[in-house]
PDB file of N, CA and C in Angstrom:
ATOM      1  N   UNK A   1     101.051 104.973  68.369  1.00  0.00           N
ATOM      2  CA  UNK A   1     100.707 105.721  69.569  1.00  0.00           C
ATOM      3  C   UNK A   1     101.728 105.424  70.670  1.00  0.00           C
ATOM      4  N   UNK A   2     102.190 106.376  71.360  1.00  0.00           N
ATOM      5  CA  UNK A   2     103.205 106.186  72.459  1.00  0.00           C
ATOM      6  C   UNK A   2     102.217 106.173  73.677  1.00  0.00           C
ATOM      7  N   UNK A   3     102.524 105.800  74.454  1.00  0.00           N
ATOM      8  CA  UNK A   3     102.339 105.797  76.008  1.00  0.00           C
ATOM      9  C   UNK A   3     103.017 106.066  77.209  1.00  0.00           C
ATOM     10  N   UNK A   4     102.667 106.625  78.331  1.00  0.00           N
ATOM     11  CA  UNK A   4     103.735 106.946  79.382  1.00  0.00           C
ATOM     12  C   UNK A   4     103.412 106.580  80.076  1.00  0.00           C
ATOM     13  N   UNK A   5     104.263 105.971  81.393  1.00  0.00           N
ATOM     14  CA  UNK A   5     103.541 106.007  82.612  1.00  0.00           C
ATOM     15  C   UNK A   5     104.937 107.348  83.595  1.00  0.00           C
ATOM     16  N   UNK A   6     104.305 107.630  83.882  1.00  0.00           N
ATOM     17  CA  UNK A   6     105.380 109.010  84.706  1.00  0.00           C
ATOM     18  C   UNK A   6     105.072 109.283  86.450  1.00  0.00           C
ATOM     19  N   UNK A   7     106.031 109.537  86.527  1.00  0.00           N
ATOM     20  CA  UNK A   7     105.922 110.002  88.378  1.00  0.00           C
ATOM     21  C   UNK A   7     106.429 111.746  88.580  1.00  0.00           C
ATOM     22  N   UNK A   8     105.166 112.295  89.652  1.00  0.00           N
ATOM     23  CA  UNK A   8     105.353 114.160  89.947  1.00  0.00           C
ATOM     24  C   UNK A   8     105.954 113.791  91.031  1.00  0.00           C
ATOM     25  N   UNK A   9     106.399 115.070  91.256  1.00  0.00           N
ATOM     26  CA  UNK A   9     106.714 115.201  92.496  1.00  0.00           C
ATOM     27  C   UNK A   9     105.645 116.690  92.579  1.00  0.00           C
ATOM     28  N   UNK A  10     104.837 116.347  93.853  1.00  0.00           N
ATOM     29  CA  UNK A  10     104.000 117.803  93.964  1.00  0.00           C
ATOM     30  C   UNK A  10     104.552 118.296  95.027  1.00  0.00           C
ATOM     31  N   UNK A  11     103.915 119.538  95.326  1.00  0.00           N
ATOM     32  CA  UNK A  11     104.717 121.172  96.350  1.00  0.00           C
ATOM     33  C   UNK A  11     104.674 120.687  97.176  1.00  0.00           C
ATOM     34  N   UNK A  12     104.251 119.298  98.105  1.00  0.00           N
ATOM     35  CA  UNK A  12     104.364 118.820  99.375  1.00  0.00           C
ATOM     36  C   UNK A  12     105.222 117.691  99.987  1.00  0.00           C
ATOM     37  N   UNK A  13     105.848 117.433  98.743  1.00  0.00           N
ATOM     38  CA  UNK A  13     107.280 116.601  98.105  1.00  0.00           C
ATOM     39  C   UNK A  13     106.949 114.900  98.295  1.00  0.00           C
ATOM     40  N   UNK A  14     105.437 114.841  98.151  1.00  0.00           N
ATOM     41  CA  UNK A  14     104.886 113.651  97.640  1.00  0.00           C
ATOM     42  C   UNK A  14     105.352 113.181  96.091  1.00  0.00           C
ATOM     43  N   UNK A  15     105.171 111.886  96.353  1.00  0.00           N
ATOM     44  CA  UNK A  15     105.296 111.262  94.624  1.00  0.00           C
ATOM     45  C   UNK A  15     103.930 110.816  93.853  1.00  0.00           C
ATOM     46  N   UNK A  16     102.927 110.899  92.929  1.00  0.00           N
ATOM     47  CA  UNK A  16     102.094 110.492  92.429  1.00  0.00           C
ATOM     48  C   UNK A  16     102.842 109.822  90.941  1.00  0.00           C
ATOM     49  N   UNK A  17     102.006 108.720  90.337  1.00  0.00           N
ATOM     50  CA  UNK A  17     102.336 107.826  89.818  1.00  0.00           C
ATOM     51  C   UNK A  17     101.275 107.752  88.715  1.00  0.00           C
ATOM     52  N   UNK A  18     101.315 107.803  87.209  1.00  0.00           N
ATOM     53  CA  UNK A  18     100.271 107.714  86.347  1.00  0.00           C
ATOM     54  C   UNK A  18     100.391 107.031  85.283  1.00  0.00           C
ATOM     55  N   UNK A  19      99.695 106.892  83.883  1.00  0.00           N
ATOM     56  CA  UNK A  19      99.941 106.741  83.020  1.00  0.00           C
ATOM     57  C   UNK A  19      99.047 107.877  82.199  1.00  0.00           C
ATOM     58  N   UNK A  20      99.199 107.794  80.851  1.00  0.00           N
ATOM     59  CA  UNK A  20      98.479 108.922  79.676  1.00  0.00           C
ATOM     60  C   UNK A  20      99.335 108.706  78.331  1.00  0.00           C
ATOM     61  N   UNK A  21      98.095 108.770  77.246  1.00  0.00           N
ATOM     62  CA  UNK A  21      98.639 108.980  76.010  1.00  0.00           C
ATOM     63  C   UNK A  21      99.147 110.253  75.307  1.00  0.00           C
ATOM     64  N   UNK A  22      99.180 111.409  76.453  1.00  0.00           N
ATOM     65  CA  UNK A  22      99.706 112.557  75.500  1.00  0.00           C
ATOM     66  C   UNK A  22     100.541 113.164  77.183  1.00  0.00           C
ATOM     67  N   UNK A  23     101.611 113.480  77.113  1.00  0.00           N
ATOM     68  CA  UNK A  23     101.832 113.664  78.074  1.00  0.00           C
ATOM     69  C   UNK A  23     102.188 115.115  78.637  1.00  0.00           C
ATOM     70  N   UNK A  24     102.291 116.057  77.570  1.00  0.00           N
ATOM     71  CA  UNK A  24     102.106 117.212  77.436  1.00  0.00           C
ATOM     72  C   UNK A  24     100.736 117.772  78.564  1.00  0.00           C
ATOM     73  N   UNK A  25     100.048 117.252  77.870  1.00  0.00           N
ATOM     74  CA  UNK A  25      98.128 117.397  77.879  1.00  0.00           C
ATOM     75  C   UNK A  25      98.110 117.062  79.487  1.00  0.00           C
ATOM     76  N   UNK A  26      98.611 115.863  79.977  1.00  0.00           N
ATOM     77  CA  UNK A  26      98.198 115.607  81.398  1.00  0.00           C
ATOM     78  C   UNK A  26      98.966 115.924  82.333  1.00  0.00           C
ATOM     79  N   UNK A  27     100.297 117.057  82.434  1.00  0.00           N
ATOM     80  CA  UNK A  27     101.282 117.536  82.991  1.00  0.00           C
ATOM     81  C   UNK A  27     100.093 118.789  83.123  1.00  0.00           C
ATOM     82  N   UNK A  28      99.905 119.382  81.819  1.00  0.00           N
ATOM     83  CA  UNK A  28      98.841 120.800  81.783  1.00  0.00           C
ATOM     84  C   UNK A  28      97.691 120.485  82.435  1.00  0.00           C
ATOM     85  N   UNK A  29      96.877 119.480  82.629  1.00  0.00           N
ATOM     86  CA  UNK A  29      95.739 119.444  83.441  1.00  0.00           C
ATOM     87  C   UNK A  29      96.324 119.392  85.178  1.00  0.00           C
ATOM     88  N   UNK A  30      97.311 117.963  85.252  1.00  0.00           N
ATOM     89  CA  UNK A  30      97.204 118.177  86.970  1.00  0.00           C
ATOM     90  C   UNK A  30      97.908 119.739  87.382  1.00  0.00           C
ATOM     91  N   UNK A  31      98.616 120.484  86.570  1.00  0.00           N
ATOM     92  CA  UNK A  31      98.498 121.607  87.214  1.00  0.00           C
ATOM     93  C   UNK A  31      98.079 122.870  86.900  1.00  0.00           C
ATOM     94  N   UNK A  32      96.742 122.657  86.031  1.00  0.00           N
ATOM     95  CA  UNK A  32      95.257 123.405  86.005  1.00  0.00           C
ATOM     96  C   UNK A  32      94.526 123.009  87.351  1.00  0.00           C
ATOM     97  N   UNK A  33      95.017 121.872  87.746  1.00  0.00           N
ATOM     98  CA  UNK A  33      94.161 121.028  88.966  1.00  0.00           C
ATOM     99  C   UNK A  33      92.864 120.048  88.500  1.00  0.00           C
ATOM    100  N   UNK A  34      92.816 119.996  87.408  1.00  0.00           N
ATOM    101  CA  UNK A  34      91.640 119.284  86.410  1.00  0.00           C
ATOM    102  C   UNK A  34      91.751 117.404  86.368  1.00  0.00           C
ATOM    103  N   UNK A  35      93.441 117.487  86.846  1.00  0.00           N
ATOM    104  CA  UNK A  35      93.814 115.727  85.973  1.00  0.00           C
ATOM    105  C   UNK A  35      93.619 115.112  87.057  1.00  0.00           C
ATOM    106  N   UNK A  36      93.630 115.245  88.488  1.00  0.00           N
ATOM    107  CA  UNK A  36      93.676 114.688  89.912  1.00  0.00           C
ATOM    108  C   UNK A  36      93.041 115.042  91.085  1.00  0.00           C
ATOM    109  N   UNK A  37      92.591 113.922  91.915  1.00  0.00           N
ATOM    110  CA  UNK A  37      92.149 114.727  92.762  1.00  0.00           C
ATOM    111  C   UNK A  37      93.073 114.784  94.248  1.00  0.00           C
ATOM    112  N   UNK A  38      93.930 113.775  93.656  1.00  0.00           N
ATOM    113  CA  UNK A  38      95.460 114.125  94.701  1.00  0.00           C
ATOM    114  C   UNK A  38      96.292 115.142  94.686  1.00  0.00           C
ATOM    115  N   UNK A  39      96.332 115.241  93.156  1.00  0.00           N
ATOM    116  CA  UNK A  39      97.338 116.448  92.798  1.00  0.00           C
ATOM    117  C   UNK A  39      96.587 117.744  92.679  1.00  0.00           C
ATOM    118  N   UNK A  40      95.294 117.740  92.806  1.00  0.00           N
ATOM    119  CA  UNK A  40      94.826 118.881  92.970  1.00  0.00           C
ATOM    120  C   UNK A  40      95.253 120.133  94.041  1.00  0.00           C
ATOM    121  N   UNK A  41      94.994 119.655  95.228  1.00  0.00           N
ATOM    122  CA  UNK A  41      95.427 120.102  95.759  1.00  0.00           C
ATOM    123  C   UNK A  41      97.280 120.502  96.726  1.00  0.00           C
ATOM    124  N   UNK A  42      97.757 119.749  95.890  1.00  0.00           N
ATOM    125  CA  UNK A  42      98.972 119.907  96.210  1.00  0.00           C
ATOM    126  C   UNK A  42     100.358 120.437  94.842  1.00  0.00           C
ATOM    127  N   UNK A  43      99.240 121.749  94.198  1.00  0.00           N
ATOM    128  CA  UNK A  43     100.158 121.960  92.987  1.00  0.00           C
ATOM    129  C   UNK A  43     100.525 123.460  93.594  1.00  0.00           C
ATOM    130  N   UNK A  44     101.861 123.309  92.599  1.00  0.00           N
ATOM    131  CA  UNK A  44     102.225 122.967  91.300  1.00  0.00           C
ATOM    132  C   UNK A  44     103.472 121.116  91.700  1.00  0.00           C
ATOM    133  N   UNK A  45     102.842 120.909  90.693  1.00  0.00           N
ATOM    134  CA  UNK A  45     103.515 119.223  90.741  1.00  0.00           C
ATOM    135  C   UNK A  45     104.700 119.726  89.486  1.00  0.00           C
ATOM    136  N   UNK A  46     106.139 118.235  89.561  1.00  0.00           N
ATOM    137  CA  UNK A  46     107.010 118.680  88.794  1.00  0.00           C
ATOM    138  C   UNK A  46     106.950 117.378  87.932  1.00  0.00           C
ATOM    139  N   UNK A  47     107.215 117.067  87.130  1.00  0.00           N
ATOM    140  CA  UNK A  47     107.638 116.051  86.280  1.00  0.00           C
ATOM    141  C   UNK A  47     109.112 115.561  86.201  1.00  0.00           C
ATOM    142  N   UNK A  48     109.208 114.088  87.087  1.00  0.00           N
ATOM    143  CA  UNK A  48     110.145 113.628  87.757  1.00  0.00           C
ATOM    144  C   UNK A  48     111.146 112.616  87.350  1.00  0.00           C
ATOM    145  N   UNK A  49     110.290 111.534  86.230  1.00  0.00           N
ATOM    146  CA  UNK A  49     110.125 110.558  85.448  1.00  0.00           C
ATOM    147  C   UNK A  49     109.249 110.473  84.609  1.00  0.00           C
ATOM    148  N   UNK A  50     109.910 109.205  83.564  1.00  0.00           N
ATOM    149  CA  UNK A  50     108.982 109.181  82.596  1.00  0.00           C
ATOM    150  C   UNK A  50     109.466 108.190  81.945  1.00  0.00           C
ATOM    151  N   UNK A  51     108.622 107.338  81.180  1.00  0.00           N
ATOM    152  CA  UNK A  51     108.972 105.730  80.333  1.00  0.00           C
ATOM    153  C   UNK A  51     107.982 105.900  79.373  1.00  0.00           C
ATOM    154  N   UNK A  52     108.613 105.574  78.202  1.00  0.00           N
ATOM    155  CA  UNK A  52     107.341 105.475  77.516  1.00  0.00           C
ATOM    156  C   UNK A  52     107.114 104.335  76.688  1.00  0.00           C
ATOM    157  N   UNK A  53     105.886 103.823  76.388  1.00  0.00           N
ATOM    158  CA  UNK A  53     105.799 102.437  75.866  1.00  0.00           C
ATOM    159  C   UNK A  53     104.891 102.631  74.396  1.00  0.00           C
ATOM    160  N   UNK A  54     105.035 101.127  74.049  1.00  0.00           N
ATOM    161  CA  UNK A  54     103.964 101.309  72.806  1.00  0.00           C
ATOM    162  C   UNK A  54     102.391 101.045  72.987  1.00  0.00           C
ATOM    163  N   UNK A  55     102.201 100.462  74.113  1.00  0.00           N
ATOM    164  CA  UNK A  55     100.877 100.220  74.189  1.00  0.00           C
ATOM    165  C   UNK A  55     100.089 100.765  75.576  1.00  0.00           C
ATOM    166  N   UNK A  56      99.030 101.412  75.446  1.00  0.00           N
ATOM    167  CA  UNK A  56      98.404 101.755  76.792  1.00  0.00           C
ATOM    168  C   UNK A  56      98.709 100.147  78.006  1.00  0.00           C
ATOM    169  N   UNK A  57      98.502  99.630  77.325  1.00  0.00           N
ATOM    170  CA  UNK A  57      98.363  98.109  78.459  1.00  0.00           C
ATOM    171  C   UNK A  57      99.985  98.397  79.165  1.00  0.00           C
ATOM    172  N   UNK A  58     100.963  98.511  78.655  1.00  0.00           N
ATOM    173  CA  UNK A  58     102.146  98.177  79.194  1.00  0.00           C
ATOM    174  C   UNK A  58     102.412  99.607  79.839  1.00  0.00           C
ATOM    175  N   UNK A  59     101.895 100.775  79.670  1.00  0.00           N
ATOM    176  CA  UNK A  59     102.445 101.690  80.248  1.00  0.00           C
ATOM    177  C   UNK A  59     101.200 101.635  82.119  1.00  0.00           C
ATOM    178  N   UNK A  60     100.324 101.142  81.583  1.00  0.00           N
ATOM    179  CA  UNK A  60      99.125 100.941  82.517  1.00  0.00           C
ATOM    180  C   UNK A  60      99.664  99.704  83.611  1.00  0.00           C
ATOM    181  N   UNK A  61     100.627  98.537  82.922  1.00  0.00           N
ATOM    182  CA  UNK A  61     101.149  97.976  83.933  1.00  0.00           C
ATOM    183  C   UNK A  61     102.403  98.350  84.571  1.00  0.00           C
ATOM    184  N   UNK A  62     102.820  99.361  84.254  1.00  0.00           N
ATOM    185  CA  UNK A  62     104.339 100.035  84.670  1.00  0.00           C
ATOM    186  C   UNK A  62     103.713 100.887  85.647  1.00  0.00           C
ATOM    187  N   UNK A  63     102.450 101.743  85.546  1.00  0.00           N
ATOM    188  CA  UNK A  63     102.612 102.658  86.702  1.00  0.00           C
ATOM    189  C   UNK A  63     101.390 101.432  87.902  1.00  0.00           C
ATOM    190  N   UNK A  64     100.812 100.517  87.555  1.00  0.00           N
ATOM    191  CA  UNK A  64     100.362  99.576  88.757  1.00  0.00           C
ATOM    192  C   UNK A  64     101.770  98.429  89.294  1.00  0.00           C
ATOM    193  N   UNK A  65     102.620  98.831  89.028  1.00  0.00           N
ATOM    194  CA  UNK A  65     104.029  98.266  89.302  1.00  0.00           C
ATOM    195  C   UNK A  65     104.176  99.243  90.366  1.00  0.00           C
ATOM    196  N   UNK A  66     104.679 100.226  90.116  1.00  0.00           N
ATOM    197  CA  UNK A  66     105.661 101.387  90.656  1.00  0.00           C
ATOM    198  C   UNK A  66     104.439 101.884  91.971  1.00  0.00           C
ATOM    199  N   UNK A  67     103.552 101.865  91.829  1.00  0.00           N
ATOM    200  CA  UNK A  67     102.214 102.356  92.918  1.00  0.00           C
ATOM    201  C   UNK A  67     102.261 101.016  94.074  1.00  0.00           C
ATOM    202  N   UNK A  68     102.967 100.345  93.324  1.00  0.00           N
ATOM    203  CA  UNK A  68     102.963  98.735  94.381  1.00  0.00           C
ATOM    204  C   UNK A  68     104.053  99.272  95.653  1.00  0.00           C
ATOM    205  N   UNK A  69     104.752  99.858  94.544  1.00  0.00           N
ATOM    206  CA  UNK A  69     106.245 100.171  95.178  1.00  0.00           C
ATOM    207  C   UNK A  69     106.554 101.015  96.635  1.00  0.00           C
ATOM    208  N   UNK A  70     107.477 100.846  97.269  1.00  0.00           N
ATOM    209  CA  UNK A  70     107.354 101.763  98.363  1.00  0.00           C
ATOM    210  C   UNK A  70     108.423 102.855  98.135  1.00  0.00           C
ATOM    211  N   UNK A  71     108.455 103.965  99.291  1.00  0.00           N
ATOM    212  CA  UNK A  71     108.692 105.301  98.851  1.00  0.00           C
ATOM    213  C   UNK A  71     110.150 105.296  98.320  1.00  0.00           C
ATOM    214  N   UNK A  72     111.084 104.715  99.172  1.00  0.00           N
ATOM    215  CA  UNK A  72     112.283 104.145  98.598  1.00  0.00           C
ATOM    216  C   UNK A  72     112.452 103.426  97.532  1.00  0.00           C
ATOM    217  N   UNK A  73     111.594 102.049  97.181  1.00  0.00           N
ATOM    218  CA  UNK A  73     111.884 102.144  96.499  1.00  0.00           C
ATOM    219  C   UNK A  73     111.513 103.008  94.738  1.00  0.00           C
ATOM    220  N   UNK A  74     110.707 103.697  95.057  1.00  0.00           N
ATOM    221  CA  UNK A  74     110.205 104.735  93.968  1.00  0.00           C
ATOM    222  C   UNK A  74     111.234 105.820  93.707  1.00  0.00           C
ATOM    223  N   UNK A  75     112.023 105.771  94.908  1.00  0.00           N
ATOM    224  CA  UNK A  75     113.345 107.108  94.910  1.00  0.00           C
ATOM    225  C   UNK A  75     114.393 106.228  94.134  1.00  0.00           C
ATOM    226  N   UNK A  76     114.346 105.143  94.704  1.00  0.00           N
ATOM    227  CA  UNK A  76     115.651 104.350  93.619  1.00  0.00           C
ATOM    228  C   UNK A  76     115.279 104.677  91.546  1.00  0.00           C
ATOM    229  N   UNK A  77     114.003 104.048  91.462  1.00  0.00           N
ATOM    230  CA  UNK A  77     113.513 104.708  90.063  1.00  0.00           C
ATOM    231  C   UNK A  77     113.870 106.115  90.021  1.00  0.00           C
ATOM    232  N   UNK A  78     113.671 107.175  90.633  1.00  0.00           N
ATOM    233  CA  UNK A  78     114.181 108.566  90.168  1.00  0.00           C
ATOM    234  C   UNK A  78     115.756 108.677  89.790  1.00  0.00           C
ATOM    235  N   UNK A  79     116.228 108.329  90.985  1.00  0.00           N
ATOM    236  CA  UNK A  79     117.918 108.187  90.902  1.00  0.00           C
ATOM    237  C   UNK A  79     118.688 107.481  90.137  1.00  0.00           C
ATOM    238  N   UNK A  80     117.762 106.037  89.215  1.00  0.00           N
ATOM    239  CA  UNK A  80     118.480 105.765  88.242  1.00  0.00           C
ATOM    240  C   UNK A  80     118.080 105.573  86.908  1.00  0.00           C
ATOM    241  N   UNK A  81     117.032 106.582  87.053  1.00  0.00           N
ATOM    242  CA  UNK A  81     116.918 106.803  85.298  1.00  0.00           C
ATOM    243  C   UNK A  81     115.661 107.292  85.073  1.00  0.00           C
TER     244      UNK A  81
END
């Protein structure tokens, strides 16, 4: 099983920060408006980043990492990889 943890950028040029085991599936819900209740209202969100791991635990501690993070430095993660 793969894991992701990924960062949107939504239509209000906020960053939201997640994890999910299918990542297809939870790109298609937050912009059904179904996966969030942040990103609900601020879609269509883009898919900005993305890491993917082998275990829910490690992708679950990558995006409580990056949510620690401040806005800069979350832009440095976009800009280098």
């Amino acid at each position: 099983m793969t894991a992701w943890a990924y960062i949107l950028r939504c239509s209000d040029g906020t960053l939201y920060t997640g994890w999910t085991n299918d990542l297809e599936k939870r790109l298609a819900a937050h912009n059904k408006g179904t996966a969030s209740k942040y990103t609900r209202g601020r879609r269509p969100i883009e898919l900005v980043w993305k890491e993917s791991f082998e275990t829910k635990e490690e992708a679950m501690s990558r995006e409580a990492f990056i949510k620690s993070l401040t806005r800069a430095e979350k832009m440095m993660i976009l800009n280098n990889g």
